[in-house]
PDB file of N, CA and C in Angstrom:
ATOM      1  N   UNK A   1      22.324-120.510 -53.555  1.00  0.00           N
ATOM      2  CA  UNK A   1      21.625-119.580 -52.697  1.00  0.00           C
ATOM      3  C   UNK A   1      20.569-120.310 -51.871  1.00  0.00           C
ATOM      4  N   UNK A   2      19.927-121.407 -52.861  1.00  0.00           N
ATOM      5  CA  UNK A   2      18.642-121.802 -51.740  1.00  0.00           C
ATOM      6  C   UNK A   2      19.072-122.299 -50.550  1.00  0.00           C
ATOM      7  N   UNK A   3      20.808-123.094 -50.542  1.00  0.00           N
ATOM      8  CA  UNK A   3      21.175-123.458 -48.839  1.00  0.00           C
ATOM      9  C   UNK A   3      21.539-122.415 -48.183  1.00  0.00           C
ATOM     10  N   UNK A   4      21.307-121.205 -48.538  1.00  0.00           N
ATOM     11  CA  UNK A   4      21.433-120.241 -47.148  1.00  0.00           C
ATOM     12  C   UNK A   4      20.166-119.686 -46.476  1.00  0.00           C
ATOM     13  N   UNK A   5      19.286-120.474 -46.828  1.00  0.00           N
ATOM     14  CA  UNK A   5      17.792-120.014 -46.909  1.00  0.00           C
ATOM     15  C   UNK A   5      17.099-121.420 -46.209  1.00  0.00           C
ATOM     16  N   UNK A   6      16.280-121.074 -45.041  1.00  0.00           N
ATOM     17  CA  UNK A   6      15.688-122.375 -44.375  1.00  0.00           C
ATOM     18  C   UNK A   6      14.416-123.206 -45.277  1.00  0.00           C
ATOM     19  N   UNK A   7      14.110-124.353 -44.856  1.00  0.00           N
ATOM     20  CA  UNK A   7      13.301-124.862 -45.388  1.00  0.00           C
ATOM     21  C   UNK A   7      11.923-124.145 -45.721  1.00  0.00           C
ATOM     22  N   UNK A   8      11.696-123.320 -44.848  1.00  0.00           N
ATOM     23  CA  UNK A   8      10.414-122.688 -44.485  1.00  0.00           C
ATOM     24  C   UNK A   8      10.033-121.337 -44.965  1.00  0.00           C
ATOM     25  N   UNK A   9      11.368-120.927 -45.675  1.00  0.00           N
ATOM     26  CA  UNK A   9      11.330-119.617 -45.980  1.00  0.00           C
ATOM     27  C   UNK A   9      10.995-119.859 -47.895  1.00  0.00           C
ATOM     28  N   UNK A  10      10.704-118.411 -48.445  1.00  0.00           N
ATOM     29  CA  UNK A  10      10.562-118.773 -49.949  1.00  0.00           C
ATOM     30  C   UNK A  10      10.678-117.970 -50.588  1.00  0.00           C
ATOM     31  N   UNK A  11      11.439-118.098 -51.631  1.00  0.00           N
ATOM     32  CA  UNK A  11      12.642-117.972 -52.584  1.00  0.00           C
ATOM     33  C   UNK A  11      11.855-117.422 -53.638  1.00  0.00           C
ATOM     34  N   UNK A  12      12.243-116.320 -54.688  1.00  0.00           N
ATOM     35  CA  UNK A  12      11.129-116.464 -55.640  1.00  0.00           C
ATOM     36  C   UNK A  12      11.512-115.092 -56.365  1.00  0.00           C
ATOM     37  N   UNK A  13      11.644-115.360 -58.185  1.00  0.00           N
ATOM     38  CA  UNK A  13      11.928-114.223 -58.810  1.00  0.00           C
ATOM     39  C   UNK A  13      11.014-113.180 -59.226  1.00  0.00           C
ATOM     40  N   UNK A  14      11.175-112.103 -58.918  1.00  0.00           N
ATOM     41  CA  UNK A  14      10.225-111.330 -59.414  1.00  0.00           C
ATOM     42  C   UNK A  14       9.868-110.483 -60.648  1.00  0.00           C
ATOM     43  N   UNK A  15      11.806-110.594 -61.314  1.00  0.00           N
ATOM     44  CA  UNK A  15      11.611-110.491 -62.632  1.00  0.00           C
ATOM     45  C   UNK A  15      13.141-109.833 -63.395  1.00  0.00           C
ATOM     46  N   UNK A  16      13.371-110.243 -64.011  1.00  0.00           N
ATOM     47  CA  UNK A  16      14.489-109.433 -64.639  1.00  0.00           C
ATOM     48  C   UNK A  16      15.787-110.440 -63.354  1.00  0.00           C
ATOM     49  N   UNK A  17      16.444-108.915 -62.955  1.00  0.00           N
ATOM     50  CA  UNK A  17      17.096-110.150 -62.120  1.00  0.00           C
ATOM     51  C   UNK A  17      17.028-109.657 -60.580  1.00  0.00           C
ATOM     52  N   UNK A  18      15.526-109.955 -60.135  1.00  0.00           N
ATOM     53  CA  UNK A  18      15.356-109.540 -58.990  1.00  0.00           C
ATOM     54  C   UNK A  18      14.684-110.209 -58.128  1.00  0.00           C
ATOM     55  N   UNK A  19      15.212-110.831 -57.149  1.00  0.00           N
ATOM     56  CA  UNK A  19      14.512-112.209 -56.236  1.00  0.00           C
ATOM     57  C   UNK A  19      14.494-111.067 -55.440  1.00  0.00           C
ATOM     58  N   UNK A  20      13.129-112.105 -54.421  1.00  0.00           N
ATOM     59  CA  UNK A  20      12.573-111.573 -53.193  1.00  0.00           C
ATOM     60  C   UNK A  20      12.758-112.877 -52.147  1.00  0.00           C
ATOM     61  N   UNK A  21      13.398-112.772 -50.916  1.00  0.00           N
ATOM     62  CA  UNK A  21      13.299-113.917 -50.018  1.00  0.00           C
ATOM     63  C   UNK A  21      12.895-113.575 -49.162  1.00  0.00           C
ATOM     64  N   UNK A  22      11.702-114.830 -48.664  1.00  0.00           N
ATOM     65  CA  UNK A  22      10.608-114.427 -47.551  1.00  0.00           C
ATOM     66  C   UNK A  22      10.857-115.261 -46.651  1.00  0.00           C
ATOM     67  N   UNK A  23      11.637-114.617 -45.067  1.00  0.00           N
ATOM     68  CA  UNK A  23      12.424-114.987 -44.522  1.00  0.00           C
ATOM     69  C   UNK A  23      11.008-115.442 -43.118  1.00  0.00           C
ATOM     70  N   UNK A  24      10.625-116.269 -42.944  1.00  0.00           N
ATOM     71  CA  UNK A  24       9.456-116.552 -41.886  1.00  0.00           C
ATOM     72  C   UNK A  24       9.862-116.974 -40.741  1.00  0.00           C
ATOM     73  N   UNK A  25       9.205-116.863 -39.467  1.00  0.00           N
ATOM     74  CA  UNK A  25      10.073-117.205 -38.221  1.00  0.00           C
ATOM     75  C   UNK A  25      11.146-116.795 -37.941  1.00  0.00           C
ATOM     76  N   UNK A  26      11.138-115.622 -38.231  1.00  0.00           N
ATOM     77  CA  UNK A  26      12.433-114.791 -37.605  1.00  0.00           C
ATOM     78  C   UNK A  26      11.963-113.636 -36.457  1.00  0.00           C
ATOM     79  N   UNK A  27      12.684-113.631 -35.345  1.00  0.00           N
ATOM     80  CA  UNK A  27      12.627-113.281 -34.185  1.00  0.00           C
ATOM     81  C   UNK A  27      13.273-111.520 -33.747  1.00  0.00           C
ATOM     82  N   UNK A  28      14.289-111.368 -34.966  1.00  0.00           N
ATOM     83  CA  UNK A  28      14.526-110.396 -34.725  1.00  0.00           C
ATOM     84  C   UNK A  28      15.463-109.731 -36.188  1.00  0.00           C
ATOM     85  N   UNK A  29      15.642-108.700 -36.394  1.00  0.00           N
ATOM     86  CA  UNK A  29      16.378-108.102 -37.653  1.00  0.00           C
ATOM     87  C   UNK A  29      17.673-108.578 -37.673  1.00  0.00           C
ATOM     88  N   UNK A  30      18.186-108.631 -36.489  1.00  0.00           N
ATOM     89  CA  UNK A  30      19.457-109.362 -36.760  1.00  0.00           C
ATOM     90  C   UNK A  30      19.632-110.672 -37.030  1.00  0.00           C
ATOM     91  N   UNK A  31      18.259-111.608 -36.730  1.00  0.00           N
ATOM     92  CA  UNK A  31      18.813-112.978 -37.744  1.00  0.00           C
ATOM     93  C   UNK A  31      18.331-112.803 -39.427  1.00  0.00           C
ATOM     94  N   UNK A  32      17.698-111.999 -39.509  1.00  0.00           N
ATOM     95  CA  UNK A  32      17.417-111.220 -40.599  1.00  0.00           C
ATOM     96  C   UNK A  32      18.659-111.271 -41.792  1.00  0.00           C
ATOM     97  N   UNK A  33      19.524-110.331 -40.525  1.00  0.00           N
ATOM     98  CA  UNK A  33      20.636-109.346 -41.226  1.00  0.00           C
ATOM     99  C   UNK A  33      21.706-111.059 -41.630  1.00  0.00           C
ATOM    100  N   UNK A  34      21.843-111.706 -40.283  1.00  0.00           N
ATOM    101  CA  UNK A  34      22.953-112.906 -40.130  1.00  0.00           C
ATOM    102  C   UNK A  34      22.496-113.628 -42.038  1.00  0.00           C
ATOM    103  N   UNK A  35      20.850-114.179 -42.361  1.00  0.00           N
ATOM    104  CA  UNK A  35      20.805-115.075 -43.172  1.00  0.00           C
ATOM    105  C   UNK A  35      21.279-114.026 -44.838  1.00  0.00           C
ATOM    106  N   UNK A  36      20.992-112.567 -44.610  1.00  0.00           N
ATOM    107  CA  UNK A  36      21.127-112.482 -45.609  1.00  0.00           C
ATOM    108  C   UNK A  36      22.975-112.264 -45.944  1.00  0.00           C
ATOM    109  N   UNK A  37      23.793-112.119 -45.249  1.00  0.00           N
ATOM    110  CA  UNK A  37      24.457-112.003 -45.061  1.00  0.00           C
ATOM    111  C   UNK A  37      25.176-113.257 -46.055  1.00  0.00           C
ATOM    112  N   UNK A  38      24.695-114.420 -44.970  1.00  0.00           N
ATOM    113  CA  UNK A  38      24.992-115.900 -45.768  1.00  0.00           C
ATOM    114  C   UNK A  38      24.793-116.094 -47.074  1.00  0.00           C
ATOM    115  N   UNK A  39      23.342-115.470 -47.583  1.00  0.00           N
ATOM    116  CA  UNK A  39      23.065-115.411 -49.420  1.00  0.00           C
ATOM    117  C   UNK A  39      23.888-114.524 -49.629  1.00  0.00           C
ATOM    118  N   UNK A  40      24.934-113.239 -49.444  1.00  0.00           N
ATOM    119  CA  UNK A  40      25.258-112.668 -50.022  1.00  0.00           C
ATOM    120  C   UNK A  40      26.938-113.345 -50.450  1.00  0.00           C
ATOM    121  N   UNK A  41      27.607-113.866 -49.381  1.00  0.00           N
ATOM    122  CA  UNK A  41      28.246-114.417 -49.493  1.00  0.00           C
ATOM    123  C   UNK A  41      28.242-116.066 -50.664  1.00  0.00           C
ATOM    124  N   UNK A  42      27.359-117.162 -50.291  1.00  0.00           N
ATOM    125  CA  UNK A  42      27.150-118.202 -51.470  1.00  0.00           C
ATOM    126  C   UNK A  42      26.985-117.513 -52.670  1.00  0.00           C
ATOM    127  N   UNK A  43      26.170-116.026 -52.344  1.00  0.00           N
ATOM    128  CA  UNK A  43      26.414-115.719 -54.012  1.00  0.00           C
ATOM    129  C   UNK A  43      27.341-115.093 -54.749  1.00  0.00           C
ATOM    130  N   UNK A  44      28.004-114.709 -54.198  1.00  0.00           N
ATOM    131  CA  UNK A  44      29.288-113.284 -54.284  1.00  0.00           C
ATOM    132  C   UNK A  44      30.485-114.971 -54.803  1.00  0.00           C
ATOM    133  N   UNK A  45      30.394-116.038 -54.748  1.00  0.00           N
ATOM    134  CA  UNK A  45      31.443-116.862 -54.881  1.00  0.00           C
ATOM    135  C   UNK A  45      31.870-116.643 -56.296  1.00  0.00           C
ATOM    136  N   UNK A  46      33.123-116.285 -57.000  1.00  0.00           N
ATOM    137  CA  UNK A  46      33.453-116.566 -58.426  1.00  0.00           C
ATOM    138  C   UNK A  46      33.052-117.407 -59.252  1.00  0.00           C
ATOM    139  N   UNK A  47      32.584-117.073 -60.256  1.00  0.00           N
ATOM    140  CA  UNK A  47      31.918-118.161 -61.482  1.00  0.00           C
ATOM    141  C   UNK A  47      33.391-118.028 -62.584  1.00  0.00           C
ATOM    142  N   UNK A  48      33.348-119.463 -63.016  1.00  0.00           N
ATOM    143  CA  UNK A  48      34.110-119.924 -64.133  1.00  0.00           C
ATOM    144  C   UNK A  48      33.173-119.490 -65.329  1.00  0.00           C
ATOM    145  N   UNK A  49      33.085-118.834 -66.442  1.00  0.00           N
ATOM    146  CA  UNK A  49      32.083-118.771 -67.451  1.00  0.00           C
ATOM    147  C   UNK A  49      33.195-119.053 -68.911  1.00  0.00           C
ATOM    148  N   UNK A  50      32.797-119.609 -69.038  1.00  0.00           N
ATOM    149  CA  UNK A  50      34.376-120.229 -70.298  1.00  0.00           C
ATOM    150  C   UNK A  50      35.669-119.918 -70.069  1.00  0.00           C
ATOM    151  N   UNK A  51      36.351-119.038 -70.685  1.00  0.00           N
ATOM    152  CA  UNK A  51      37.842-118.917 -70.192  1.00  0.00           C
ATOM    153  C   UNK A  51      38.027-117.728 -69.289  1.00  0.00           C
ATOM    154  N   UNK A  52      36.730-117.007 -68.874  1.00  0.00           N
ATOM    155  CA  UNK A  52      36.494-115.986 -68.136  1.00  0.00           C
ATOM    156  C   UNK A  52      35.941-116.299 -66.451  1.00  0.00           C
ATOM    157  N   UNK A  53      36.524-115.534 -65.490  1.00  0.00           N
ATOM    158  CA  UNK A  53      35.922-115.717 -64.097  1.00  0.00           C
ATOM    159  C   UNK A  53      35.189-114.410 -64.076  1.00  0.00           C
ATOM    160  N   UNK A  54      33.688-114.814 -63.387  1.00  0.00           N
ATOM    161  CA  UNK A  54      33.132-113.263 -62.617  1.00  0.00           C
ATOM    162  C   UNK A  54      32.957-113.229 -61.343  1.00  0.00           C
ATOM    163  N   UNK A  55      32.709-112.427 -61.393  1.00  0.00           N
ATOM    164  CA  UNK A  55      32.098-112.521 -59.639  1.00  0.00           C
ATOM    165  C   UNK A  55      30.988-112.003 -59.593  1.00  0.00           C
ATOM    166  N   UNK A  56      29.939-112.147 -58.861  1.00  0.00           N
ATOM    167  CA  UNK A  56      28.536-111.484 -58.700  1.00  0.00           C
ATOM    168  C   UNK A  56      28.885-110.752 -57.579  1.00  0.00           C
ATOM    169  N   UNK A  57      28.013-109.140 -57.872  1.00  0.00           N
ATOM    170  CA  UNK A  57      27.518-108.659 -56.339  1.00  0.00           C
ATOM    171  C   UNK A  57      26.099-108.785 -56.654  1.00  0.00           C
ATOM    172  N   UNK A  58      25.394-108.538 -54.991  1.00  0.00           N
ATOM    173  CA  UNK A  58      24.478-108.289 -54.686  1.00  0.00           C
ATOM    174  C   UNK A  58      24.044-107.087 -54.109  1.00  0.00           C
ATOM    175  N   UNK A  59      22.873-106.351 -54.273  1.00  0.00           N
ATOM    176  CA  UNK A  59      22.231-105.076 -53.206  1.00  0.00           C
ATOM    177  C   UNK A  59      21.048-105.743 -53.150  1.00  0.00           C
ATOM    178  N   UNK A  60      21.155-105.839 -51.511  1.00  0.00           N
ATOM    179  CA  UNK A  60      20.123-106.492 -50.508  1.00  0.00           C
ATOM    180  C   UNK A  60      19.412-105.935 -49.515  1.00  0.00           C
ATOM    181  N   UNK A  61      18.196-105.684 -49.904  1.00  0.00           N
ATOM    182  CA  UNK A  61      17.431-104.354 -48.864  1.00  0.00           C
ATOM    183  C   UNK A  61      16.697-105.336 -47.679  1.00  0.00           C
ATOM    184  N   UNK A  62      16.594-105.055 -46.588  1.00  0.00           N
ATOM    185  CA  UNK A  62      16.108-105.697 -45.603  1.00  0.00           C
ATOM    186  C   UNK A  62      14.564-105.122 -45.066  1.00  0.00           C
ATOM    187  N   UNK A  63      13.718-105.834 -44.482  1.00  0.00           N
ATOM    188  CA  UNK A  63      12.555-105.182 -44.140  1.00  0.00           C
ATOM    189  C   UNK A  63      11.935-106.240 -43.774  1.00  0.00           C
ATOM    190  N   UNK A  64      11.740-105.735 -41.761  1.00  0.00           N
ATOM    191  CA  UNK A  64      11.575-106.530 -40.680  1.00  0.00           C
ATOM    192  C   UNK A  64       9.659-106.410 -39.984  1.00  0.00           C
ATOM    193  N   UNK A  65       9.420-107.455 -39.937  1.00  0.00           N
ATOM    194  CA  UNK A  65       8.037-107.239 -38.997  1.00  0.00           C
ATOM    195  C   UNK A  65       8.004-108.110 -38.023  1.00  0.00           C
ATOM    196  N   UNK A  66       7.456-107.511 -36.792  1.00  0.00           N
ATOM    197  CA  UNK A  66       7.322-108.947 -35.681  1.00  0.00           C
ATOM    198  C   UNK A  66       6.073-109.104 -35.732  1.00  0.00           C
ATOM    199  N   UNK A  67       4.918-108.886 -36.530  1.00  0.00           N
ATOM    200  CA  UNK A  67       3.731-109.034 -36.987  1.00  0.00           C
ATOM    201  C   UNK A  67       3.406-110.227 -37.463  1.00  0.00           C
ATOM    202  N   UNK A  68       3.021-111.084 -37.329  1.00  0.00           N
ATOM    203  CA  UNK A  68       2.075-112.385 -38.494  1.00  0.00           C
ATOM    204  C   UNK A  68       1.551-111.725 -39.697  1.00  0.00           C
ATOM    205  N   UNK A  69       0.556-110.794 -39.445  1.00  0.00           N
ATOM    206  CA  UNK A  69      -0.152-110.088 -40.027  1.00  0.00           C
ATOM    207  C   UNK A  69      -0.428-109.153 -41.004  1.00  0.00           C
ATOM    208  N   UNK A  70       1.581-109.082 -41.280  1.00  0.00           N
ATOM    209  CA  UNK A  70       1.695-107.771 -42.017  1.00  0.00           C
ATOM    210  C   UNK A  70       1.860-107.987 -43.574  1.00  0.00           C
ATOM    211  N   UNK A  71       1.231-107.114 -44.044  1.00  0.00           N
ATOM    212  CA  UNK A  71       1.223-107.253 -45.553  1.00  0.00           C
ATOM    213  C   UNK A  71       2.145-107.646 -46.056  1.00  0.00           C
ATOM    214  N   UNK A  72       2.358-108.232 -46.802  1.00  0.00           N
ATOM    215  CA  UNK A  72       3.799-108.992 -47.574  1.00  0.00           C
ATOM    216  C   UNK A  72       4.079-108.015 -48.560  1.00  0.00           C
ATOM    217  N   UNK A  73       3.142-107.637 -49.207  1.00  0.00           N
ATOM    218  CA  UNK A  73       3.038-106.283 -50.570  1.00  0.00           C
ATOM    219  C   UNK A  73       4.066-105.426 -50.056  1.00  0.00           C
ATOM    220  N   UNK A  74       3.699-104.825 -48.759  1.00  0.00           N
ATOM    221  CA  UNK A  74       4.020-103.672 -47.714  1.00  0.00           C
ATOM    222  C   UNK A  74       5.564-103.791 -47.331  1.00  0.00           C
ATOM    223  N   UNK A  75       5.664-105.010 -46.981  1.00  0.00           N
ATOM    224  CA  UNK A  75       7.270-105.649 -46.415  1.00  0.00           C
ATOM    225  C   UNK A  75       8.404-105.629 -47.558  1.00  0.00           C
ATOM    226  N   UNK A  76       7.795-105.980 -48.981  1.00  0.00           N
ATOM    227  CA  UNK A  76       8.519-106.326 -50.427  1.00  0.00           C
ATOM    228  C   UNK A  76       8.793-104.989 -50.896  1.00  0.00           C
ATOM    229  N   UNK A  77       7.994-103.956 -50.615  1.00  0.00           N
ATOM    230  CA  UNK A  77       7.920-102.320 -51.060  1.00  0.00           C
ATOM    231  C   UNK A  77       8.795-101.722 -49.860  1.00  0.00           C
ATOM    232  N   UNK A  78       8.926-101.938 -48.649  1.00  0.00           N
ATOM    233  CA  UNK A  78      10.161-101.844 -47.653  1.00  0.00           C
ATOM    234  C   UNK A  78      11.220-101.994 -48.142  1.00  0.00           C
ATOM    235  N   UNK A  79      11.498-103.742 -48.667  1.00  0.00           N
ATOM    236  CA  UNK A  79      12.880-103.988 -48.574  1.00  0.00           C
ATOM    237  C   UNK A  79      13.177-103.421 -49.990  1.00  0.00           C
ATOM    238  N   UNK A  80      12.397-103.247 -50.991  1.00  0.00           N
ATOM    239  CA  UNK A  80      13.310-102.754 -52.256  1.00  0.00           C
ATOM    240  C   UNK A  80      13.292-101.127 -51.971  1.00  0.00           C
ATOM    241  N   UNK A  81      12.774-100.873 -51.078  1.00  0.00           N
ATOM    242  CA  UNK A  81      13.463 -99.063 -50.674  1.00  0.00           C
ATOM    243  C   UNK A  81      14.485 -99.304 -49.933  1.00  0.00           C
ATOM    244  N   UNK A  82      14.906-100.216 -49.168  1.00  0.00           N
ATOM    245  CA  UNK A  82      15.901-100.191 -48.492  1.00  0.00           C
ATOM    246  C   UNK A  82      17.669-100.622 -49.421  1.00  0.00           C
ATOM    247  N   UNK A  83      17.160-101.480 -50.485  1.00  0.00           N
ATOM    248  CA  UNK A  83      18.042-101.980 -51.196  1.00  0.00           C
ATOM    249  C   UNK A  83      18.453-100.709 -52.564  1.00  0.00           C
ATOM    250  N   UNK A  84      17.201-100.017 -52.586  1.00  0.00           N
ATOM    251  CA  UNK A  84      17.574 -98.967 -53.482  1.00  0.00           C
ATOM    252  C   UNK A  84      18.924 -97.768 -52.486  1.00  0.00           C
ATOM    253  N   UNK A  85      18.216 -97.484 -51.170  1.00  0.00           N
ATOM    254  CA  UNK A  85      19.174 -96.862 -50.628  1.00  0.00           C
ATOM    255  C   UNK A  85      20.641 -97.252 -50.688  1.00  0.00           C
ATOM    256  N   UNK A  86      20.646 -98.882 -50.546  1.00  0.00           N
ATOM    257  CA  UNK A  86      21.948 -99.307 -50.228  1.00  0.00           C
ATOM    258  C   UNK A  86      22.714 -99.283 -51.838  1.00  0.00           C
ATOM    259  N   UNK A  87      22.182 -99.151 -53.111  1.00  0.00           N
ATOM    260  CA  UNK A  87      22.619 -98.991 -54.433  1.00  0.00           C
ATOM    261  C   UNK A  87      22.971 -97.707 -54.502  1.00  0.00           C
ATOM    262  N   UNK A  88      22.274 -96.231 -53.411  1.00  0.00           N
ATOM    263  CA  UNK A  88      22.773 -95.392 -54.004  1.00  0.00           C
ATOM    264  C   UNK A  88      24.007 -94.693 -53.059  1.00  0.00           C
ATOM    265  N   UNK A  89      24.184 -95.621 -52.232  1.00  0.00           N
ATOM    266  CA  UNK A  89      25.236 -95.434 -50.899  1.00  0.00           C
ATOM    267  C   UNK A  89      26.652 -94.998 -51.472  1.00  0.00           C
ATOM    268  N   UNK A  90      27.488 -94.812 -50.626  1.00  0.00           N
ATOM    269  CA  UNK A  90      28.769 -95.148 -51.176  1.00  0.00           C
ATOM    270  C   UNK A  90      29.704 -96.067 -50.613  1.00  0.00           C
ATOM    271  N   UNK A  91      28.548 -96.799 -49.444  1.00  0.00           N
ATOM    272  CA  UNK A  91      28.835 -97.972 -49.080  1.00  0.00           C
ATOM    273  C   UNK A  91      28.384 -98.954 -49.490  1.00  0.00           C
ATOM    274  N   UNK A  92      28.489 -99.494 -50.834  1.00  0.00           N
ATOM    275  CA  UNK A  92      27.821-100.435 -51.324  1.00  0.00           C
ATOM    276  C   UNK A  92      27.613-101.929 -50.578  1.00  0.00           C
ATOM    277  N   UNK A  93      28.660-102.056 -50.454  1.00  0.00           N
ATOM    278  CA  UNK A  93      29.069-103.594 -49.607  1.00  0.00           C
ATOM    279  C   UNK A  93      28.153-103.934 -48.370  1.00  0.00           C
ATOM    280  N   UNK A  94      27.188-102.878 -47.389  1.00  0.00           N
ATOM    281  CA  UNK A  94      26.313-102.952 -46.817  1.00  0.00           C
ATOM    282  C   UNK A  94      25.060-103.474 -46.983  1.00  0.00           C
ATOM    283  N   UNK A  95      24.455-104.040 -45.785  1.00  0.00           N
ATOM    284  CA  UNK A  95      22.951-104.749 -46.068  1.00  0.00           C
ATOM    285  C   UNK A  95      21.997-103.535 -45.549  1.00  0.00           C
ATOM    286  N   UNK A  96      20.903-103.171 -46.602  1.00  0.00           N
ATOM    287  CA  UNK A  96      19.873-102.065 -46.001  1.00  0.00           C
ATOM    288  C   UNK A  96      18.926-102.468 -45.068  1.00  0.00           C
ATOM    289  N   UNK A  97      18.732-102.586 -43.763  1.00  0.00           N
ATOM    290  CA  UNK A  97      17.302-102.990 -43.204  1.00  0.00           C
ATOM    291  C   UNK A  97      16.622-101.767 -42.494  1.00  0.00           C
ATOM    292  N   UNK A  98      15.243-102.204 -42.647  1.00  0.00           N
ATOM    293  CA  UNK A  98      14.555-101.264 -42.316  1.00  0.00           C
ATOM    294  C   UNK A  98      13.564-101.918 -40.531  1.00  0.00           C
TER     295      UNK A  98
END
């Protein structure tokens, strides 16, 4: 996952099994939408786990500011409303942005 993620951006668990990526220098929701897109894919790849294969999904809530300024608290409480929406969809396979 961390190579779908720029140098500049940061990666980071928040608990159980729930990362937050803080996507910086982004210009608009749609390169937003493009990088997470890329983590969803490196992560969605099949795992070998002994004589068993899985596959991971992901639900990935999005939440955009063209602000410097804006609370990060504020942005992290965005995107996990947006990712809750996209869990209770019946389009799961979708990215939520707000």
């Amino acid at each position: 996952m961390l190579k779908s993620v720029r140098p500049h951006d940061v990666v980071a668990r928040v608990g159980g099994d729930e990362f937050v990526i803080i996507l910086t220098r982004l210009s608009t929701l749609d390169v937003a939408t493009a990088i997470a897109q890329t983590v969803r894919t490196a992560s969605g790849a099949p795992l070998a786990v002994g004589a068993d294969t899985i596959s991971p999904s992901l639900s990935i809530g999005l939440a955009f500011s063209s602000l410097v300024e804006t609370d990060v608290a504020s942005l992290v409480h965005d995107a996990d409303h947006s990712m809750l929406m996209v869990e209770k969809s019946p389009r799961r396979g979708s990215l939520g942005g707000e």
